[in-house]
PDB file of N, CA and C in Angstrom:
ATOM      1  N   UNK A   1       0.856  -1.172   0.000  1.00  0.00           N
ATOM      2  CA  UNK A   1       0.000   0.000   0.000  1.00  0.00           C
ATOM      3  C   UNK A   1       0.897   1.228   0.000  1.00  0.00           C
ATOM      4  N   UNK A   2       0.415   2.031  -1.177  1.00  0.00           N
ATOM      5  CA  UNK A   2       1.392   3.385  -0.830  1.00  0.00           C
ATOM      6  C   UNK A   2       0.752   4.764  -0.043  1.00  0.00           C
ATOM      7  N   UNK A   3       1.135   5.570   0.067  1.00  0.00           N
ATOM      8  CA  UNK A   3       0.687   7.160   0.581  1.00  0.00           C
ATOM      9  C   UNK A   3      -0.405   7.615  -0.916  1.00  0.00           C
ATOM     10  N   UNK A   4      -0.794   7.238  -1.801  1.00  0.00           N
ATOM     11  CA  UNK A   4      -1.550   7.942  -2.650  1.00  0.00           C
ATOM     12  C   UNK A   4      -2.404   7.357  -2.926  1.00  0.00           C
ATOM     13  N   UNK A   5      -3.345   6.640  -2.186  1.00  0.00           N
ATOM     14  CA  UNK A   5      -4.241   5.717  -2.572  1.00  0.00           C
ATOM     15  C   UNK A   5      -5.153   7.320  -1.524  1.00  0.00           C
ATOM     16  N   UNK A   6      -6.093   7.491  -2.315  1.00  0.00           N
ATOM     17  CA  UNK A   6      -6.912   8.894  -2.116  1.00  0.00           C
ATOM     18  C   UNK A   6      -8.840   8.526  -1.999  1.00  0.00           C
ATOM     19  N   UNK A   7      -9.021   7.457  -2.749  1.00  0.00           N
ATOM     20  CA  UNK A   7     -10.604   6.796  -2.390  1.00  0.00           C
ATOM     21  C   UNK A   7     -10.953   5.398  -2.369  1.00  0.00           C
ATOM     22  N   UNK A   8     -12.336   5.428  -1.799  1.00  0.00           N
ATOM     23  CA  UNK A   8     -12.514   4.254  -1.114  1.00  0.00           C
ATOM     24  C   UNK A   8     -12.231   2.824  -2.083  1.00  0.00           C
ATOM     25  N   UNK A   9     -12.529   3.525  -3.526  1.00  0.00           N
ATOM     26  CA  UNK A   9     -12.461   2.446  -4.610  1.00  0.00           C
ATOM     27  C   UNK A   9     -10.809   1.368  -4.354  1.00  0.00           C
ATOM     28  N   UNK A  10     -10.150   2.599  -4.167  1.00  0.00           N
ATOM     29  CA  UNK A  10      -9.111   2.650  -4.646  1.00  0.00           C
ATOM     30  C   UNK A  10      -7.957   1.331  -3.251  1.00  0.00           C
ATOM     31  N   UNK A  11      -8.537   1.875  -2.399  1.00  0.00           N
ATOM     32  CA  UNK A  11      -8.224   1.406  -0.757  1.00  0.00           C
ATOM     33  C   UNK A  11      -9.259  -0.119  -0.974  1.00  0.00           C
ATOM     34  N   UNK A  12      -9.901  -0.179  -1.330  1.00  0.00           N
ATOM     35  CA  UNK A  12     -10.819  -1.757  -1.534  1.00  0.00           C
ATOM     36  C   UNK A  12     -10.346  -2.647  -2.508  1.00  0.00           C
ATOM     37  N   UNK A  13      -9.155  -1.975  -3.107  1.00  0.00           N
ATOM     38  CA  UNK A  13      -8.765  -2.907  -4.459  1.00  0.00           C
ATOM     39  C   UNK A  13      -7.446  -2.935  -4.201  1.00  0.00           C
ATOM     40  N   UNK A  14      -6.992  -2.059  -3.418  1.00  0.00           N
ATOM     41  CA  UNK A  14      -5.230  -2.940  -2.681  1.00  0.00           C
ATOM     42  C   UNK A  14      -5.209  -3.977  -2.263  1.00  0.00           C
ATOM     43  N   UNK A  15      -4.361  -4.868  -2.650  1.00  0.00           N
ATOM     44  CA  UNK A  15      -3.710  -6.437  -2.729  1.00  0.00           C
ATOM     45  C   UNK A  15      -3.809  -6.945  -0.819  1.00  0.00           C
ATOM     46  N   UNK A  16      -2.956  -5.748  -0.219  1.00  0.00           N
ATOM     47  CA  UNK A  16      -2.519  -6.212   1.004  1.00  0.00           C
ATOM     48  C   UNK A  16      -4.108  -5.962   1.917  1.00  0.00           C
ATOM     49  N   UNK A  17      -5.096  -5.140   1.436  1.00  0.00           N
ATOM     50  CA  UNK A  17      -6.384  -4.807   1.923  1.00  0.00           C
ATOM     51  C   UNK A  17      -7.471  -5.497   2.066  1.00  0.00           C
ATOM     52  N   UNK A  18      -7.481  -6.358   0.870  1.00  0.00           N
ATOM     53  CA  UNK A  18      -7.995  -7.605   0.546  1.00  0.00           C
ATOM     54  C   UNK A  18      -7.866  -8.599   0.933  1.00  0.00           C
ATOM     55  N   UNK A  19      -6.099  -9.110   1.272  1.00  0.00           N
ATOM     56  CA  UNK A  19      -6.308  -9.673   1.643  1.00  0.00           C
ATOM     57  C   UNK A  19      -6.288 -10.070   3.799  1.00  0.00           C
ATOM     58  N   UNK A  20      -6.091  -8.664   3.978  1.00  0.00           N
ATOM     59  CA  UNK A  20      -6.830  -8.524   5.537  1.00  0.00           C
ATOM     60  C   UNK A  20      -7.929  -8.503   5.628  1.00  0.00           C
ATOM     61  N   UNK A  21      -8.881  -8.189   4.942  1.00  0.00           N
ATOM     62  CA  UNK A  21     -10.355  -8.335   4.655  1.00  0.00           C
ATOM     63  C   UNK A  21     -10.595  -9.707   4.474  1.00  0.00           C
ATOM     64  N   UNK A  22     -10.287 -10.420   4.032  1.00  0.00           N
ATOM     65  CA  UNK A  22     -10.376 -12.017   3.567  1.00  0.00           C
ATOM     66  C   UNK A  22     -10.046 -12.605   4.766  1.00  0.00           C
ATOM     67  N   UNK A  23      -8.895 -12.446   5.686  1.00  0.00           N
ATOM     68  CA  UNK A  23      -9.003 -13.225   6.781  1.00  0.00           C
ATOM     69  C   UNK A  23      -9.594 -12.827   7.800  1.00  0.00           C
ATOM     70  N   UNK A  24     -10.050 -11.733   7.699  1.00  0.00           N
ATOM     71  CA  UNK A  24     -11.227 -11.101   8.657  1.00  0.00           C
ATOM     72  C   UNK A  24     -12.307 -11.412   8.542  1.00  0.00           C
ATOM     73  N   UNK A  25     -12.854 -12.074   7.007  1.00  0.00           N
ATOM     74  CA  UNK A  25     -14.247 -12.292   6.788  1.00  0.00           C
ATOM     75  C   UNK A  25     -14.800 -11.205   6.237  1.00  0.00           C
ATOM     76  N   UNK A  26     -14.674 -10.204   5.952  1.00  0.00           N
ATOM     77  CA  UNK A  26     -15.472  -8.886   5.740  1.00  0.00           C
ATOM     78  C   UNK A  26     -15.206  -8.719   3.902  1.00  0.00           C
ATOM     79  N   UNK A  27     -16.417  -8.098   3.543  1.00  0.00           N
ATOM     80  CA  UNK A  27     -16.584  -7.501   2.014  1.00  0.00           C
ATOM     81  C   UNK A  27     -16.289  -6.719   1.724  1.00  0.00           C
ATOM     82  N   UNK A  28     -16.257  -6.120   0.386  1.00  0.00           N
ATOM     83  CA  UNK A  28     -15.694  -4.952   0.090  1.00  0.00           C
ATOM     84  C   UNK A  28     -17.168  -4.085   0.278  1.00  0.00           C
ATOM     85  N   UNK A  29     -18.320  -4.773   0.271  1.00  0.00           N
ATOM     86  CA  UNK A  29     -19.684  -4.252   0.072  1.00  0.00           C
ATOM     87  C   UNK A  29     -20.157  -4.325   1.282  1.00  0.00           C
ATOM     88  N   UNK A  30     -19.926  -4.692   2.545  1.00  0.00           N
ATOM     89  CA  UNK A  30     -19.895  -4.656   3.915  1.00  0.00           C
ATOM     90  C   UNK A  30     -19.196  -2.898   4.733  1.00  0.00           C
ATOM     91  N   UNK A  31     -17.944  -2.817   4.073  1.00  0.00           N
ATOM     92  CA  UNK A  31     -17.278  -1.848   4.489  1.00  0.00           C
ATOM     93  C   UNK A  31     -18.394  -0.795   3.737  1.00  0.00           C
ATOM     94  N   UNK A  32     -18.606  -0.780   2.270  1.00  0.00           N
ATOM     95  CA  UNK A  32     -19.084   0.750   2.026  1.00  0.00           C
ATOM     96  C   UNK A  32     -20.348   0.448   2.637  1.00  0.00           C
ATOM     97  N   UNK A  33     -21.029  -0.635   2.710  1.00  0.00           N
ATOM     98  CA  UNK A  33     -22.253  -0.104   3.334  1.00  0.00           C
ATOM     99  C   UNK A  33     -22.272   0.452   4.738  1.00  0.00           C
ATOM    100  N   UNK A  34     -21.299   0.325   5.535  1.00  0.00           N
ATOM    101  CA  UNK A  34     -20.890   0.981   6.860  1.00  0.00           C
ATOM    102  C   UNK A  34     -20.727   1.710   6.933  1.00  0.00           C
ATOM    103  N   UNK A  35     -19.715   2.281   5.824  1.00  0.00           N
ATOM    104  CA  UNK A  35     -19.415   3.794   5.615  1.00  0.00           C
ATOM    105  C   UNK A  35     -20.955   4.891   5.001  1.00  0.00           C
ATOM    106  N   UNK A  36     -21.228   4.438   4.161  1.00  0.00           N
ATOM    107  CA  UNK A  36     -22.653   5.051   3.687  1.00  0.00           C
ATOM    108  C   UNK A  36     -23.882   5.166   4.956  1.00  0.00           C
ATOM    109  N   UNK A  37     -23.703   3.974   5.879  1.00  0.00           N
ATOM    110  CA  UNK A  37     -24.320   4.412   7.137  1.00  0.00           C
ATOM    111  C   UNK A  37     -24.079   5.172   8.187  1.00  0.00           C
ATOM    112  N   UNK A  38     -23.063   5.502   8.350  1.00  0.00           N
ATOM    113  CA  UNK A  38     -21.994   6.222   9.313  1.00  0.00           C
ATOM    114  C   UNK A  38     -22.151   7.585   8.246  1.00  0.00           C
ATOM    115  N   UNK A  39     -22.126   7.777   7.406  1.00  0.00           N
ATOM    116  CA  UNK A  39     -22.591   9.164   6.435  1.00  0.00           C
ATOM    117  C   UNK A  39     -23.887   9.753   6.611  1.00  0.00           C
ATOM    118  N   UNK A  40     -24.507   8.788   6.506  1.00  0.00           N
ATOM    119  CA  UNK A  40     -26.804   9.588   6.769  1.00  0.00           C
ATOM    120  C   UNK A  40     -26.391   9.355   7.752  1.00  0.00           C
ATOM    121  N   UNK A  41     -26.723  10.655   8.908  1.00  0.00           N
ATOM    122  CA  UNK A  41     -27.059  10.463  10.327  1.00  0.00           C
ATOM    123  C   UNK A  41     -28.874   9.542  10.034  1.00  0.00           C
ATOM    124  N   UNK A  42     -28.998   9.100  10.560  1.00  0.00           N
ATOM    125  CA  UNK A  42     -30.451   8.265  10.429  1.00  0.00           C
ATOM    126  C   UNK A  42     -31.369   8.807  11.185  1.00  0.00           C
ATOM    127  N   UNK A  43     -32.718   8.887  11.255  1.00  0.00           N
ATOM    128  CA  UNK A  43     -33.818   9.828  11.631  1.00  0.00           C
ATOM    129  C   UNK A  43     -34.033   9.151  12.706  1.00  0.00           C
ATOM    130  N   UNK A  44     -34.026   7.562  12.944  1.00  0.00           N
ATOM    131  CA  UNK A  44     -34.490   7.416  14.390  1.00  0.00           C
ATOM    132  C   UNK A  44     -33.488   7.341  15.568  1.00  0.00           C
ATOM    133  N   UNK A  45     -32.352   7.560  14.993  1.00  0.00           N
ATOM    134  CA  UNK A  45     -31.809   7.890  16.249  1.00  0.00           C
ATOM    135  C   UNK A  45     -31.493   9.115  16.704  1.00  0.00           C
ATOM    136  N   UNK A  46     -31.393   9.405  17.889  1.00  0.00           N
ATOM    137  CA  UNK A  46     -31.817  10.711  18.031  1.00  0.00           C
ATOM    138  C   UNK A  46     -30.346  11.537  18.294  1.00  0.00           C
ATOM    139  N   UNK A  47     -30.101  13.103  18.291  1.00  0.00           N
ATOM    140  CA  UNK A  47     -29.220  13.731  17.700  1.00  0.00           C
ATOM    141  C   UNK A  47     -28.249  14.255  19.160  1.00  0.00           C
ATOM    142  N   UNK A  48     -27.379  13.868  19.521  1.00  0.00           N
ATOM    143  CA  UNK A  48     -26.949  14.184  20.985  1.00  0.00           C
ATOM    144  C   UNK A  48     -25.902  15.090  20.287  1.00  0.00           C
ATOM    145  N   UNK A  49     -25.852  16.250  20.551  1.00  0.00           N
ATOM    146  CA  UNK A  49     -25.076  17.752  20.348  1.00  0.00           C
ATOM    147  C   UNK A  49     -23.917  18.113  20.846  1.00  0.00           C
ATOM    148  N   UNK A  50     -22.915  18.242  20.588  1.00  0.00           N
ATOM    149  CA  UNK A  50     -21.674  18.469  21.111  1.00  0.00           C
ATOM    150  C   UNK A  50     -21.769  18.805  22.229  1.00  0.00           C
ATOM    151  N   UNK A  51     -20.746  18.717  23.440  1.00  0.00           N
ATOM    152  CA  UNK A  51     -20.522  19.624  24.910  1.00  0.00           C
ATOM    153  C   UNK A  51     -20.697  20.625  24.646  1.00  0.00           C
ATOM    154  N   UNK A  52     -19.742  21.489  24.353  1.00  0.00           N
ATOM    155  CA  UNK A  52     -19.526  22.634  24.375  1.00  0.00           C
ATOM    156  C   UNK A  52     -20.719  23.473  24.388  1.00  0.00           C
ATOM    157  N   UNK A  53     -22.183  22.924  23.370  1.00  0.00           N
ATOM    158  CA  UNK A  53     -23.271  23.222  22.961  1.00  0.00           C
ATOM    159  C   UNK A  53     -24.265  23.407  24.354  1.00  0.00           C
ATOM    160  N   UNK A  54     -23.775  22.011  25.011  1.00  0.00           N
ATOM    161  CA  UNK A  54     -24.755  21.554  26.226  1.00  0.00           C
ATOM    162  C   UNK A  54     -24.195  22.424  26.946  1.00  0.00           C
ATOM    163  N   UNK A  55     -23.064  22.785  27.557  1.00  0.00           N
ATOM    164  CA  UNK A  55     -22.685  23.456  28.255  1.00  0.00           C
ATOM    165  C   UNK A  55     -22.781  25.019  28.003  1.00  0.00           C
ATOM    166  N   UNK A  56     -23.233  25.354  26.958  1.00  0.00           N
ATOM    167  CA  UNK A  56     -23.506  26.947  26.689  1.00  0.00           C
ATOM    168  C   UNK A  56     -25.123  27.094  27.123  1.00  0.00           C
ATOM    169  N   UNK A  57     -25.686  25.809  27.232  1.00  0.00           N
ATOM    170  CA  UNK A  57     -27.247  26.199  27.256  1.00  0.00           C
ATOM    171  C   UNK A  57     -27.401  25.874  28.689  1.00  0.00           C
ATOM    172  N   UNK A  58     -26.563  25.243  29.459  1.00  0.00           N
ATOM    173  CA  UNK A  58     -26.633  25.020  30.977  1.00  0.00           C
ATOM    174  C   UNK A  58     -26.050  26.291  31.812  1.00  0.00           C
ATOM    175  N   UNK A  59     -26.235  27.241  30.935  1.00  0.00           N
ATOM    176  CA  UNK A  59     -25.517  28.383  32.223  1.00  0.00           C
ATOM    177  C   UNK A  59     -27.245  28.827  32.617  1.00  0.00           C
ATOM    178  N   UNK A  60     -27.800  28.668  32.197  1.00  0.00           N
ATOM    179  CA  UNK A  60     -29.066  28.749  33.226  1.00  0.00           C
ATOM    180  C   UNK A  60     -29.180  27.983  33.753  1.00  0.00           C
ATOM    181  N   UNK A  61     -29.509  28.592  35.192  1.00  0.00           N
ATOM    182  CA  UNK A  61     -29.539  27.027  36.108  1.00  0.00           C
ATOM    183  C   UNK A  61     -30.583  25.917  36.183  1.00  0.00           C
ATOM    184  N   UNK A  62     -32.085  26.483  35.580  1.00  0.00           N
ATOM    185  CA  UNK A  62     -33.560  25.950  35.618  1.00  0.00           C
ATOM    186  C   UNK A  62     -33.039  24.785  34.568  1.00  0.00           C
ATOM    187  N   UNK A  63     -31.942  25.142  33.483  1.00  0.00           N
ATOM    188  CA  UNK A  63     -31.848  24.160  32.208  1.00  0.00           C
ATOM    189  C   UNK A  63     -30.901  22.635  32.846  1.00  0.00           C
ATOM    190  N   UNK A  64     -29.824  22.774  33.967  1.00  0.00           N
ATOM    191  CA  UNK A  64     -29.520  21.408  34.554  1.00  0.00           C
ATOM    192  C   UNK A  64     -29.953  21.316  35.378  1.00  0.00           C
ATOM    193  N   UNK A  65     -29.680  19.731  35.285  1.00  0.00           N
ATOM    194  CA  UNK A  65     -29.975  19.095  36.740  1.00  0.00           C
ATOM    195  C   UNK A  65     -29.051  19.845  37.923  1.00  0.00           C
TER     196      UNK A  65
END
């Protein structure tokens, strides 16, 4: 594997990738579908907001516990 392998195509069709994938058990169509899920945040789960966020809206005190 070198430093210029730049997309996913590209990283799924290296020799040494394949064949760690092969003794792992895993697809090349396993990985993108993980990745494509990990991309749509999904609607039923629900959206937990950075700290920093929570902590700007907790300087009122009525808003924490």
């Amino acid at each position: 594997m070198n430093d210029s392998i730049s997309t996913l195509d590209e990283l799924l069709s290296d020799p040494m990738v394949l064949l760690v994938m092969e003794r792992d058990r895993v697809r090349p169509e396993q990985v993108r579908m993980l990745l494509e899920r990990v991309r749509r945040p999904s609607a039923e789960e629900p959206f937990v907001p950075p700290a920093h966020v929570i902590a700007r809206t907790c300087q009122k005190p009525w808003l924490c516990p």
